[in-house]
C-alpha atoms as a PDB file:
ATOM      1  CA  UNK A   1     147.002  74.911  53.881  1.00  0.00           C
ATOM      2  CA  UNK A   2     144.024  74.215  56.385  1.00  0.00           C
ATOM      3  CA  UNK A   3     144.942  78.196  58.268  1.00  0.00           C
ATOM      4  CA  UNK A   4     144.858  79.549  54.493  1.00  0.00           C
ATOM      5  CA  UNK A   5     141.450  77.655  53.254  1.00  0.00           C
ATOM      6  CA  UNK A   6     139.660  78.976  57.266  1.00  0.00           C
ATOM      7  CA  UNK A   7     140.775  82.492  56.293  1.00  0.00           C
ATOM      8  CA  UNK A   8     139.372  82.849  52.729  1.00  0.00           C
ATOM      9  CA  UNK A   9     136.223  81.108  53.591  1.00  0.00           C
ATOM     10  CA  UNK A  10     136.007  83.503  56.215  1.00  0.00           C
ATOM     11  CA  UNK A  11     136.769  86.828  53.506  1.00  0.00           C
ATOM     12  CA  UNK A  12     134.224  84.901  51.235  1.00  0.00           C
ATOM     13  CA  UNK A  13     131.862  85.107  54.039  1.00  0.00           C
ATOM     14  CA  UNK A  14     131.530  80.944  53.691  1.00  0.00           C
ATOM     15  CA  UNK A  15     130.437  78.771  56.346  1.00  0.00           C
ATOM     16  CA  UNK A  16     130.469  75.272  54.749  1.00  0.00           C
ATOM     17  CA  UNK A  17     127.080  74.366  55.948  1.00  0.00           C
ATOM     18  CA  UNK A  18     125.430  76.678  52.968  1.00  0.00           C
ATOM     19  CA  UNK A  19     121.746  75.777  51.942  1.00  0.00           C
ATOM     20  CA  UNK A  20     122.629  75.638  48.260  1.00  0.00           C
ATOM     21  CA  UNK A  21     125.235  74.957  45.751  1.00  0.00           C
ATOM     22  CA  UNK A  22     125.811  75.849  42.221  1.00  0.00           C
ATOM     23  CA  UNK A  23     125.127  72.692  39.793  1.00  0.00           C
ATOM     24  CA  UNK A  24     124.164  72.769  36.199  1.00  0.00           C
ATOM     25  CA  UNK A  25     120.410  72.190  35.076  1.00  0.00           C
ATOM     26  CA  UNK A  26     119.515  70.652  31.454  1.00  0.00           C
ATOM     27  CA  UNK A  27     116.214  71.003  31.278  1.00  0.00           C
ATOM     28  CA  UNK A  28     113.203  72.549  32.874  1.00  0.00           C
ATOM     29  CA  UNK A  29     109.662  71.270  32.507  1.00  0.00           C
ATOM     30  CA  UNK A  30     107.439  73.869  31.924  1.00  0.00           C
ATOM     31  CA  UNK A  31     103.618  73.720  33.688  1.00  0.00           C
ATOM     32  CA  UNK A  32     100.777  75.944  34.071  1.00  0.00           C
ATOM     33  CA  UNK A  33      99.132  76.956  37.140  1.00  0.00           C
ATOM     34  CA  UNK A  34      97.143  73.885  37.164  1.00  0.00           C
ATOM     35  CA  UNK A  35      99.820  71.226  36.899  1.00  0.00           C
ATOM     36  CA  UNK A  36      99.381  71.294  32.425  1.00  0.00           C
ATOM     37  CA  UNK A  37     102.272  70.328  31.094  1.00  0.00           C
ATOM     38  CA  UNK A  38     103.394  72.634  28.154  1.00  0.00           C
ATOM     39  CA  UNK A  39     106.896  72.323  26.890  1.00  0.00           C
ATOM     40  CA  UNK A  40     110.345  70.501  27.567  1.00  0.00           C
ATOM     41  CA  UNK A  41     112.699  73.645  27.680  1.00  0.00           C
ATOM     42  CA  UNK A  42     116.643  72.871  27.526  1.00  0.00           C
ATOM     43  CA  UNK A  43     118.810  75.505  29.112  1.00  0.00           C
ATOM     44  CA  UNK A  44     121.871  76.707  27.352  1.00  0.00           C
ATOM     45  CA  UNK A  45     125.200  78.286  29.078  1.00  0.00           C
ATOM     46  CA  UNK A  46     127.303  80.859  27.461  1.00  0.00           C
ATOM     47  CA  UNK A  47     130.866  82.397  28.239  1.00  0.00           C
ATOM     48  CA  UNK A  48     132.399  85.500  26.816  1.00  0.00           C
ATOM     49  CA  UNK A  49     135.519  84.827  25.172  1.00  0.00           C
ATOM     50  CA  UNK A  50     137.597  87.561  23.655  1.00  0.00           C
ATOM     51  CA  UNK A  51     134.657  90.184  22.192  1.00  0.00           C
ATOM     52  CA  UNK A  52     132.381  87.560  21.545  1.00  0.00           C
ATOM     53  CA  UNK A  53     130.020  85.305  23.302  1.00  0.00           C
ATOM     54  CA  UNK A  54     129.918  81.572  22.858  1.00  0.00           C
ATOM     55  CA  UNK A  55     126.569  79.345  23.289  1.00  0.00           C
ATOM     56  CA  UNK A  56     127.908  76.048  24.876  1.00  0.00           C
ATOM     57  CA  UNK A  57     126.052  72.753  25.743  1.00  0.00           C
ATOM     58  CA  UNK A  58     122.561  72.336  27.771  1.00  0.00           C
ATOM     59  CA  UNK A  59     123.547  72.914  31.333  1.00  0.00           C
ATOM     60  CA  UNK A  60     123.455  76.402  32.771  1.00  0.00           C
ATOM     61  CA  UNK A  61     124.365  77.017  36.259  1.00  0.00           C
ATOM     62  CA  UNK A  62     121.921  77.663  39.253  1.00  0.00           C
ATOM     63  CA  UNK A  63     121.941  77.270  42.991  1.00  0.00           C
ATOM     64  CA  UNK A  64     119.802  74.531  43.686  1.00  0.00           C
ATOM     65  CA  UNK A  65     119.103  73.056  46.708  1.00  0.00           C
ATOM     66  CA  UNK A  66     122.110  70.730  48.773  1.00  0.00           C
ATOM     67  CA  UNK A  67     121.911  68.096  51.326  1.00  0.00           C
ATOM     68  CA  UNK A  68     123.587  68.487  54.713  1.00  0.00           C
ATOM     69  CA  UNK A  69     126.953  65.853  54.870  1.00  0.00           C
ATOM     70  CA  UNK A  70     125.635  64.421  57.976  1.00  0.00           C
ATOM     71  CA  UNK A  71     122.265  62.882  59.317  1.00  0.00           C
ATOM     72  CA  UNK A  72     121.573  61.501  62.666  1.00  0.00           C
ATOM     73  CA  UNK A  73     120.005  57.858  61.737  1.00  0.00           C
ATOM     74  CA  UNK A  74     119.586  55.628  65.628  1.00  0.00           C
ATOM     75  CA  UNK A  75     121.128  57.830  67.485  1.00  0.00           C
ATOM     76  CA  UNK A  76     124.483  58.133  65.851  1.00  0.00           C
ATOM     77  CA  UNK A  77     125.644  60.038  62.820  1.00  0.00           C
ATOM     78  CA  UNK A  78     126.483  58.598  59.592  1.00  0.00           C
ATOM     79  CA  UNK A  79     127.942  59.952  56.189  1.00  0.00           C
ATOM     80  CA  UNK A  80     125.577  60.796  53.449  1.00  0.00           C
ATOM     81  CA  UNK A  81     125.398  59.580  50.094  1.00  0.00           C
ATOM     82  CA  UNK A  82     128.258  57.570  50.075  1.00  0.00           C
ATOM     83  CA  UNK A  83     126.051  54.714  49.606  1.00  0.00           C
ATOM     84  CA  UNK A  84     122.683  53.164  48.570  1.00  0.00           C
ATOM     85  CA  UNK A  85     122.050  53.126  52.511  1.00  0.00           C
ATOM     86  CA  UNK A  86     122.677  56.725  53.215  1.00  0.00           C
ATOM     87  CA  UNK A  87     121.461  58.277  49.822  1.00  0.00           C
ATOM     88  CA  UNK A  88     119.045  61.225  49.873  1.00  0.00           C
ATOM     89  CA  UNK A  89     117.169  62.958  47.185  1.00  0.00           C
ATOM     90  CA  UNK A  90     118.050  66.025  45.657  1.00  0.00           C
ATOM     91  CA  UNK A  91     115.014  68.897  46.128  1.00  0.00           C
ATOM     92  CA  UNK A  92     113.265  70.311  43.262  1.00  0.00           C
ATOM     93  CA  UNK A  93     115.979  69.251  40.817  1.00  0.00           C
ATOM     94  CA  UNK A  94     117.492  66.288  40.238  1.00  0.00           C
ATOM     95  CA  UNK A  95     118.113  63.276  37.144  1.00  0.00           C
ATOM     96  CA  UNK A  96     114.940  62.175  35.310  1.00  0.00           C
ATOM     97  CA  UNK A  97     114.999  59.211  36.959  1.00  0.00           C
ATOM     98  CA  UNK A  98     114.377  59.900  40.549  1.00  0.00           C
ATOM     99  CA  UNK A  99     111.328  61.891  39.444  1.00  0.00           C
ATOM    100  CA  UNK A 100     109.623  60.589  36.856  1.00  0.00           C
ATOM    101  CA  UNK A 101     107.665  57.218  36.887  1.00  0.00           C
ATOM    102  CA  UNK A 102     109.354  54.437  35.527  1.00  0.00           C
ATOM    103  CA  UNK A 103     112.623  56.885  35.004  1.00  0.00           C
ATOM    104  CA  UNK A 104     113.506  58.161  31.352  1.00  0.00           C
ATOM    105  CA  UNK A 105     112.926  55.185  29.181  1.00  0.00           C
ATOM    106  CA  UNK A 106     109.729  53.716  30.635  1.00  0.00           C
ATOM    107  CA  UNK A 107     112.090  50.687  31.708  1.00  0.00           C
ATOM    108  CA  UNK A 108     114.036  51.964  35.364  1.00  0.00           C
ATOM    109  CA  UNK A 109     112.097  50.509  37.860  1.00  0.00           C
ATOM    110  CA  UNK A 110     115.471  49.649  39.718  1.00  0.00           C
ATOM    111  CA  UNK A 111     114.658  53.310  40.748  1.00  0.00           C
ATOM    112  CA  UNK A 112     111.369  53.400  42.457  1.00  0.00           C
ATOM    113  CA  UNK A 113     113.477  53.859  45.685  1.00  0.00           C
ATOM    114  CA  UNK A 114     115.133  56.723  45.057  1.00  0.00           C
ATOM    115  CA  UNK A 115     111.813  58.018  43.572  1.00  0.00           C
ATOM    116  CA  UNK A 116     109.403  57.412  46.130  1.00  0.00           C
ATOM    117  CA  UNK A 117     112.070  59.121  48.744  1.00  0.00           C
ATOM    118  CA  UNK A 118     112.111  62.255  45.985  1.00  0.00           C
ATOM    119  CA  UNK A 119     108.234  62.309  45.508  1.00  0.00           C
ATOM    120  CA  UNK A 120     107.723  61.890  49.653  1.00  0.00           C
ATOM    121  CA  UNK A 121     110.278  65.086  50.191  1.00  0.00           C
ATOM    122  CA  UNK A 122     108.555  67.218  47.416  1.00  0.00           C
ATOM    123  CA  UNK A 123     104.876  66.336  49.303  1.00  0.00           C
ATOM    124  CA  UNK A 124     106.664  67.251  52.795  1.00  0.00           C
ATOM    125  CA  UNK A 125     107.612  70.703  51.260  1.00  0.00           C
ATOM    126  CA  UNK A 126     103.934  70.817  49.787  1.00  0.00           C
ATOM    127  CA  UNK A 127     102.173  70.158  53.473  1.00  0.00           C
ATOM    128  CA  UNK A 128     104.133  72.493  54.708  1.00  0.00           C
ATOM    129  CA  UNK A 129     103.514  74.985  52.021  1.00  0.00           C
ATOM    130  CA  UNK A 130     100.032  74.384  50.640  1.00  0.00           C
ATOM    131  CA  UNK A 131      99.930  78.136  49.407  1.00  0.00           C
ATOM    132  CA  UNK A 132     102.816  78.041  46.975  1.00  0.00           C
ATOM    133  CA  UNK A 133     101.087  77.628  43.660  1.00  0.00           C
ATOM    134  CA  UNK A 134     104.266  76.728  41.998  1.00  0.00           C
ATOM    135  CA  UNK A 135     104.808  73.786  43.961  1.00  0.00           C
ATOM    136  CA  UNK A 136     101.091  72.831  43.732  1.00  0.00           C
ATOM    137  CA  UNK A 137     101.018  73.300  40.308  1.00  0.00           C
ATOM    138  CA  UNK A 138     104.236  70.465  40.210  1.00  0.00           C
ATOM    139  CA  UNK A 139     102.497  68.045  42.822  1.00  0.00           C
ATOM    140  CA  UNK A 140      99.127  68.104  40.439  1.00  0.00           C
ATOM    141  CA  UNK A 141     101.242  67.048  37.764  1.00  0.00           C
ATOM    142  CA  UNK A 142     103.235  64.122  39.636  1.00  0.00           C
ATOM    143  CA  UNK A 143      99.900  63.071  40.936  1.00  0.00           C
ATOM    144  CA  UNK A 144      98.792  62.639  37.049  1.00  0.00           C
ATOM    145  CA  UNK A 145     101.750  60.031  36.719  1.00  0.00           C
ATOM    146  CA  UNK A 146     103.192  61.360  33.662  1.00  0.00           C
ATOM    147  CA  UNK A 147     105.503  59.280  31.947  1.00  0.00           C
ATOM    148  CA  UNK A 148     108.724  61.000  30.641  1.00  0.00           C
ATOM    149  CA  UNK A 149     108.817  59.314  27.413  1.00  0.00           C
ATOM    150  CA  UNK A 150     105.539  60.807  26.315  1.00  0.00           C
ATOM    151  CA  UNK A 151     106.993  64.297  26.800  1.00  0.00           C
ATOM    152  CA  UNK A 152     108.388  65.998  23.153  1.00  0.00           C
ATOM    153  CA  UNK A 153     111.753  66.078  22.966  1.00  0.00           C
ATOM    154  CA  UNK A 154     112.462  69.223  21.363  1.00  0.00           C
ATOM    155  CA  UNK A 155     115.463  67.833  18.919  1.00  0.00           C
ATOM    156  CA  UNK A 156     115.281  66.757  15.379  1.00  0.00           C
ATOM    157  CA  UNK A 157     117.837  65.249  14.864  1.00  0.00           C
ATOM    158  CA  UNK A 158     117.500  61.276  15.368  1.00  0.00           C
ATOM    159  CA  UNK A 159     120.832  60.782  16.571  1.00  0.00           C
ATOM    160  CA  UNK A 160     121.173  63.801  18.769  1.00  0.00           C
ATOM    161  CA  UNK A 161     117.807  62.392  20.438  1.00  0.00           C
ATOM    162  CA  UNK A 162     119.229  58.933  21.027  1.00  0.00           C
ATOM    163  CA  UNK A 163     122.341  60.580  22.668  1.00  0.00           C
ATOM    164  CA  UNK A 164     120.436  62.923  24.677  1.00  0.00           C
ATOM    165  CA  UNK A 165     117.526  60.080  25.908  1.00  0.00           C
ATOM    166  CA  UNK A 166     120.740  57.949  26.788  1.00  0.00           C
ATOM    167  CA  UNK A 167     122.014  60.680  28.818  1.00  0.00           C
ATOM    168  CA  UNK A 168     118.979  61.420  30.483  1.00  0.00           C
ATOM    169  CA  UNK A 169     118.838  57.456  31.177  1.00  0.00           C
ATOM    170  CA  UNK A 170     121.854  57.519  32.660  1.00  0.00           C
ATOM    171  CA  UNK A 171     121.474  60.703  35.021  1.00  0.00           C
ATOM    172  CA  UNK A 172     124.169  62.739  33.092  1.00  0.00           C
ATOM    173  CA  UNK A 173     121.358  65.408  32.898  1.00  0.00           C
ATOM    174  CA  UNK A 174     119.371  66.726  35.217  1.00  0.00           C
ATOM    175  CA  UNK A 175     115.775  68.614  35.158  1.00  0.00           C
ATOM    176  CA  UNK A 176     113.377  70.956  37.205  1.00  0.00           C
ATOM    177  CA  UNK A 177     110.731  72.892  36.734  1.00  0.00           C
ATOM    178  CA  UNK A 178     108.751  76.432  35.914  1.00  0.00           C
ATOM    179  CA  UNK A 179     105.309  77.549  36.218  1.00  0.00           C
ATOM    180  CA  UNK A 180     104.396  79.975  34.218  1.00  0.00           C
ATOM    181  CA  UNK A 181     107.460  81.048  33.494  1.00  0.00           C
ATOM    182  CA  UNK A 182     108.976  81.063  37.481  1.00  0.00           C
ATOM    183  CA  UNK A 183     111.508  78.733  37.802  1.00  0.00           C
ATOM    184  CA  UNK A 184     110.991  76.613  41.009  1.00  0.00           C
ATOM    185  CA  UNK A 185     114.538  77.152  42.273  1.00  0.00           C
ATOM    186  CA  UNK A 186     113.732  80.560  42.685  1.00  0.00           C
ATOM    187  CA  UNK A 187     110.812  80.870  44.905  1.00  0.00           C
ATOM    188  CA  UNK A 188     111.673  82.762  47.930  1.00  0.00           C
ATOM    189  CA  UNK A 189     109.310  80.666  50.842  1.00  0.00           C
ATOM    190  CA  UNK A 190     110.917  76.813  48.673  1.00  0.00           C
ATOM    191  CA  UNK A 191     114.211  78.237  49.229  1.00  0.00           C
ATOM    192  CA  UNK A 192     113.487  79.356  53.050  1.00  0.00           C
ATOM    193  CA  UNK A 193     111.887  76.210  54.008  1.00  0.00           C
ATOM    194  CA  UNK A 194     115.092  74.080  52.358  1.00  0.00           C
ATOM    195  CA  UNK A 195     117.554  76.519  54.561  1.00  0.00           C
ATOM    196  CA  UNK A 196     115.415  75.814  57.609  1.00  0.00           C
ATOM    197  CA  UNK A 197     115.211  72.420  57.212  1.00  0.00           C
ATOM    198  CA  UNK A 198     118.643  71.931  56.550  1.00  0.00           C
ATOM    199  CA  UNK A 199     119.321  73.829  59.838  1.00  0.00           C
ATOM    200  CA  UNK A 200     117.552  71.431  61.641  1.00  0.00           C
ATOM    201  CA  UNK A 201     119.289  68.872  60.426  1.00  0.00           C
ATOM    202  CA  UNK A 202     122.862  70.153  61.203  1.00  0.00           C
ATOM    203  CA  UNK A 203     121.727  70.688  64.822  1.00  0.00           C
ATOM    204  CA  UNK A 204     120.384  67.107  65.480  1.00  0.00           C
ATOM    205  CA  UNK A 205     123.875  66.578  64.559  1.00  0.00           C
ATOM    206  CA  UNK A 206     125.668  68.849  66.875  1.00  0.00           C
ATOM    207  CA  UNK A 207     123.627  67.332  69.477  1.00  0.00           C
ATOM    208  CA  UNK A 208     124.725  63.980  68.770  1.00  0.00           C
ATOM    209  CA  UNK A 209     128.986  64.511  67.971  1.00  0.00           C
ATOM    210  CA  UNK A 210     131.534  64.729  70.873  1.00  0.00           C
ATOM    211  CA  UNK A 211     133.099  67.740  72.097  1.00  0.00           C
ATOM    212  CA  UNK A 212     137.141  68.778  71.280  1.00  0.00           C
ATOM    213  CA  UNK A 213     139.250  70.894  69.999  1.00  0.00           C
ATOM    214  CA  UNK A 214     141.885  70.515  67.067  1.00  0.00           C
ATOM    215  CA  UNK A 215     144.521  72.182  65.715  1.00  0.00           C
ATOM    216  CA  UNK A 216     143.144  74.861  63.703  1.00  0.00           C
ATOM    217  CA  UNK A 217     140.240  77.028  65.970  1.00  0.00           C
ATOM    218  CA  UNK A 218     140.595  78.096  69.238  1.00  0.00           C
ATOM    219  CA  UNK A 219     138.716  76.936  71.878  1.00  0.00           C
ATOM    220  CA  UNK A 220     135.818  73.945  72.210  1.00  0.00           C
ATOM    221  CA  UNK A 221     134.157  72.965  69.269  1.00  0.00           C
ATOM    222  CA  UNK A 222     132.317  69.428  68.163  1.00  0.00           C
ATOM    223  CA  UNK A 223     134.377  66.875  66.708  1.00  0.00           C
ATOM    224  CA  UNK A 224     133.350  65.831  63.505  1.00  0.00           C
ATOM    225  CA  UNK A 225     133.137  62.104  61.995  1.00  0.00           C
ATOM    226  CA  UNK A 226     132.958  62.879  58.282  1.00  0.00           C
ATOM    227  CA  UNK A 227     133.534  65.695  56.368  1.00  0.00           C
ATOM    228  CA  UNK A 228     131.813  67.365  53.327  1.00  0.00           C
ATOM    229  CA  UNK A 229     133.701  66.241  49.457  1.00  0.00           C
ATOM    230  CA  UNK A 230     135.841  68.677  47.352  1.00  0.00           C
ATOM    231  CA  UNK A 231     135.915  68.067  43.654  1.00  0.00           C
ATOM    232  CA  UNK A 232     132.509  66.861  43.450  1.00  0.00           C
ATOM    233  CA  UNK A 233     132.904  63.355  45.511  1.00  0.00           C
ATOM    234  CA  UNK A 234     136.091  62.862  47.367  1.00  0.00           C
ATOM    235  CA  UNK A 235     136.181  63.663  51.189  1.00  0.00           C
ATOM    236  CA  UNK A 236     137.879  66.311  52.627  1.00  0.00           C
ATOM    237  CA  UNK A 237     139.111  63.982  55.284  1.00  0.00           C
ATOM    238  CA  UNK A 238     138.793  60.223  55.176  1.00  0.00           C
ATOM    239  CA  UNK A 239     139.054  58.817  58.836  1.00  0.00           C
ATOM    240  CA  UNK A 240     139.012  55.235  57.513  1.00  0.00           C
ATOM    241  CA  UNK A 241     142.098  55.806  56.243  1.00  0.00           C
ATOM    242  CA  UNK A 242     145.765  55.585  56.922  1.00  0.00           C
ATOM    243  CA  UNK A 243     147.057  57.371  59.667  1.00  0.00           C
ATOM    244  CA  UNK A 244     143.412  58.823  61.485  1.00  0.00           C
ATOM    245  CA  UNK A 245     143.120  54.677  62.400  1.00  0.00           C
ATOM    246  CA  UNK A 246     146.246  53.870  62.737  1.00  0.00           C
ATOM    247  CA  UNK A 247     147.780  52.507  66.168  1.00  0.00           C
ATOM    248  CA  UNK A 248     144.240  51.105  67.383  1.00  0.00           C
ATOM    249  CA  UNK A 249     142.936  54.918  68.479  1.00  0.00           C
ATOM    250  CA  UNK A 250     140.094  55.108  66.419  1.00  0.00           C
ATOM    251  CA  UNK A 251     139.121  57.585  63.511  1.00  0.00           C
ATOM    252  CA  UNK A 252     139.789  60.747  66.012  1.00  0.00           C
ATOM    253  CA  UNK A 253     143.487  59.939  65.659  1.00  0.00           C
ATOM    254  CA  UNK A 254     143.587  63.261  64.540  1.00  0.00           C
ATOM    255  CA  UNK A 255     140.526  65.359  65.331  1.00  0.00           C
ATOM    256  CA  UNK A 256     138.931  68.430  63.524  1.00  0.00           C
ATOM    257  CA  UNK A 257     136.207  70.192  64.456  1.00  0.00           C
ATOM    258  CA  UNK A 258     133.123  70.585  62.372  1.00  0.00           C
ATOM    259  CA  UNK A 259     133.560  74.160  61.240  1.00  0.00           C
ATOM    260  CA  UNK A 260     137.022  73.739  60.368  1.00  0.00           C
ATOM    261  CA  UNK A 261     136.031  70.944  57.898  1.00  0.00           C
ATOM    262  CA  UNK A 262     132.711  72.642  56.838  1.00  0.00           C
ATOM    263  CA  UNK A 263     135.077  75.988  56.029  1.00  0.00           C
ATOM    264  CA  UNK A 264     137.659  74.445  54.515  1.00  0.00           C
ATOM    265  CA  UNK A 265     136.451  72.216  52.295  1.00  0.00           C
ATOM    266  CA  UNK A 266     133.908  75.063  51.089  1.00  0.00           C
ATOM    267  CA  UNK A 267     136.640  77.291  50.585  1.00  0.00           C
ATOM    268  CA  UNK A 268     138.599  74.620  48.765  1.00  0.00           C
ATOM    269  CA  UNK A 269     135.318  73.978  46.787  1.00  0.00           C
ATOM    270  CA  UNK A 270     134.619  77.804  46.099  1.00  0.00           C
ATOM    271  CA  UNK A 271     138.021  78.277  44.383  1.00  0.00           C
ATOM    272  CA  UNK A 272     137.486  75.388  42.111  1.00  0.00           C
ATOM    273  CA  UNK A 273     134.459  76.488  40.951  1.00  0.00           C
ATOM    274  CA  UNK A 274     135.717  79.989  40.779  1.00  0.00           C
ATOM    275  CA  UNK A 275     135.946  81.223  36.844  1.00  0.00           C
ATOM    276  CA  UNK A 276     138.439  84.133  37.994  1.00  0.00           C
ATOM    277  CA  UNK A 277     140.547  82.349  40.117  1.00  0.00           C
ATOM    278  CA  UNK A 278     142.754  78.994  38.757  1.00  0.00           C
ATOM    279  CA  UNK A 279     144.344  76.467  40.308  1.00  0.00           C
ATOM    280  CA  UNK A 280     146.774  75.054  38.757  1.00  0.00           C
ATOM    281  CA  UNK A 281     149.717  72.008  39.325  1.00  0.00           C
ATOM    282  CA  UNK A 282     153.479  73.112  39.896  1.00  0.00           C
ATOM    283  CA  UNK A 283     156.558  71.747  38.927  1.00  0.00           C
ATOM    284  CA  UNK A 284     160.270  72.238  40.024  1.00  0.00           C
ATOM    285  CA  UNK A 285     163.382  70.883  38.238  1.00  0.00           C
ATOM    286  CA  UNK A 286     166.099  69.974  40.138  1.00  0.00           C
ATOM    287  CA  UNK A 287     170.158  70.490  39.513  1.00  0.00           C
ATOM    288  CA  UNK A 288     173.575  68.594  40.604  1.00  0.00           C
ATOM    289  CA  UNK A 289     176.916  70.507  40.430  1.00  0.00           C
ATOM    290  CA  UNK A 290     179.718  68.145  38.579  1.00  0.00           C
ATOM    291  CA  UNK A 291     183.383  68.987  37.215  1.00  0.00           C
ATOM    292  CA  UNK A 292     183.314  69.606  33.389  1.00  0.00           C
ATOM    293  CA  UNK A 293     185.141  66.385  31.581  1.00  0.00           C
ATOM    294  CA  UNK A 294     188.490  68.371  31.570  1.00  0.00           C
ATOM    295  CA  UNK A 295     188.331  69.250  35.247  1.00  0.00           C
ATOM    296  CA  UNK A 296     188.493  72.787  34.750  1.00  0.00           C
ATOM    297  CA  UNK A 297     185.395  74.605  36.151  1.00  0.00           C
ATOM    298  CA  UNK A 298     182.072  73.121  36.927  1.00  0.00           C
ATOM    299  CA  UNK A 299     178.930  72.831  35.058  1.00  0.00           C
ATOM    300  CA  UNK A 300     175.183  72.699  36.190  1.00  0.00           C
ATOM    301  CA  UNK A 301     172.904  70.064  34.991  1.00  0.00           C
ATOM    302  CA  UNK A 302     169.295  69.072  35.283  1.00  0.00           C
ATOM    303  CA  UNK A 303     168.618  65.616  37.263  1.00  0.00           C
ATOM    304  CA  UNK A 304     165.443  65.719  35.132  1.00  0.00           C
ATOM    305  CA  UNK A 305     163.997  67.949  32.715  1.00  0.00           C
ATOM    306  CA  UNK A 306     160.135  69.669  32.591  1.00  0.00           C
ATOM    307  CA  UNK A 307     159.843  67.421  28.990  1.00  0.00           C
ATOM    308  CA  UNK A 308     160.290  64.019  30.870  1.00  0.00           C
ATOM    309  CA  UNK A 309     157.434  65.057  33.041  1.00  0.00           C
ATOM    310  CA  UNK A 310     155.356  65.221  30.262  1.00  0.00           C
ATOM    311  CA  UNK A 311     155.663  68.862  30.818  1.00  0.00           C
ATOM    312  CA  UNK A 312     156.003  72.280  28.607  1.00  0.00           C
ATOM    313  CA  UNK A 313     158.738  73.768  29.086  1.00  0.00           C
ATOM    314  CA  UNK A 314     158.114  77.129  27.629  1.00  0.00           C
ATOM    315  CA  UNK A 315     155.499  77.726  30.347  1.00  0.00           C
ATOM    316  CA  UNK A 316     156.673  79.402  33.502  1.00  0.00           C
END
């Protein structure tokens, strides 16, 4: 399976440690040039379906910004955002609540962490890019302290609000933002400074891992000690886990290099996320030979049947 994910990452042109992903964004906050907040936009997704084309929920796709898997923290590398130790903010998008003052509801201070880390990364783009007037035009409006719940909700509906403020609350949608109409996301020198910076990262990593080889890639390599998560949180290799610690050798038990964990697991992630390809579970039925009750002949029956796997059977 890992020499069949390393060969379509490599016909998809994937190397795993990819500046961006594609994640869905709920709502953008419109601004002018000067940081003037004018309007609360939701986004909307659509899929074709037969001849016609559907409007679905507030969440349309976009490749926003991703964090690398690894950071070097002391000297040695640790996971990232696994935990409230090793979290890092998301870059120009990202849940109300890690940007906003006092979160969505005027009441999550629990999250002036996580926001102060989001504000300080959004002012380290801006020193480094004092000319972009679309980030200027966001940092002018941060500096005014706006508070979230002041901002019109554009829904009319009382209980539609209420669901939508709880979801916002709760992280369950996320926001950005335009200037005049240009959607942060897609300024060419925000997205060139995020693929630098994560580049820099990844190196102060290589620097820091041990040199091997595994199973998968010839030659020497560095040894990775955690890998990047497939649907949406899991690892694609856990070395705290059953057998990689297993007889007192440590978590290189079984070693992989970095790219073969960075490829794979984007691979893996690029066909789940992949509207024309599918993958789907597989089941197989088994069968035991036994004589018929007169002993003539011999009849084949199921051990167990697609229905008692809570299965249809009519599918193939």
């Amino acid at each position: 399976m890992i020499a069949e994910l390393l060969r379509l990452a490599d016909l998809n042109d994937l190397t795993g440690h990819e500046a961006f992903r594609r994640r869905p964004v709920h709502w953008f906050v419109d601004l002018d040039e000067e940081g003037r907040f004018l309007s609360l936009s939701p986004t909307v997704a659509s899929t074709e379906g037969g001849s016609r084309e559907t409007a679905l929920p507030r969440g349309k796709v976009y490749s926003v910004p991703r964090n690398y898997h690894m950071q070097v923290r002391d000297g040695s590398v640790q996971s990232v955002c696994t935990n409230q130790n090793n979290w890092l903010p998301d870059f120009l998008a990202g849940p109300v609540s890690e940007i906003f003052p006092r979160g969505a509801d005027g009441r999550q201070s629990v999250q002036f962490s996580k926001r102060r880390k989001t504000w300080e990364l959004l002012f380290e783009a801006f020193n480094g890019l004092p000319d972009v007037p679309e980030l200027r035009a966001v940092i002018k409006f941060l500096r005014s302290r706006p508070r979230f719940e002041d901002l019109p909700l554009p829904i009319e509906d009382a209980k539609q609000r209420s669901t939508v403020q709880k979801r916002l609350a709760e992280g369950d949608e996320r926001v950005s933002f335009r200037v005049n109409g240009v959607n942060l996301l897609n300024v060419p020198d925000l997205k060139a400074w995020w693929t630098s910076r994560l580049r820099e990262e990844r190196r102060r990593v290589l620097d820091v891992l041990s040199p091997g080889a595994d199973f998968y890639q010839h030659g020497q390599g560095k040894l990775t000690e955690y890998s990047p998560v497939v649907f949406s949180s899991i690892p694609f290799v856990s070395y705290d886990k059953a057998p990689f610690m297993s007889y007192g050798l440590g978590k290189q038990t079984t070693p992989y290099r970095l790219e073969t964990v960075e490829k794979a697991a984007a691979a893996l992630n690029w066909l789940l996320e992949n509207d024309s390809c599918h993958m789907r579970s597989s089941a197989g039925a088994g069968w035991r030979v036994c004589r018929t009750l007169g002993g003539q002949g011999f009849a084949h029956r199921p051990r167990f049947s697609l229905e008692s796997l809570g299965l249809d059977s009519s599918r193939q």
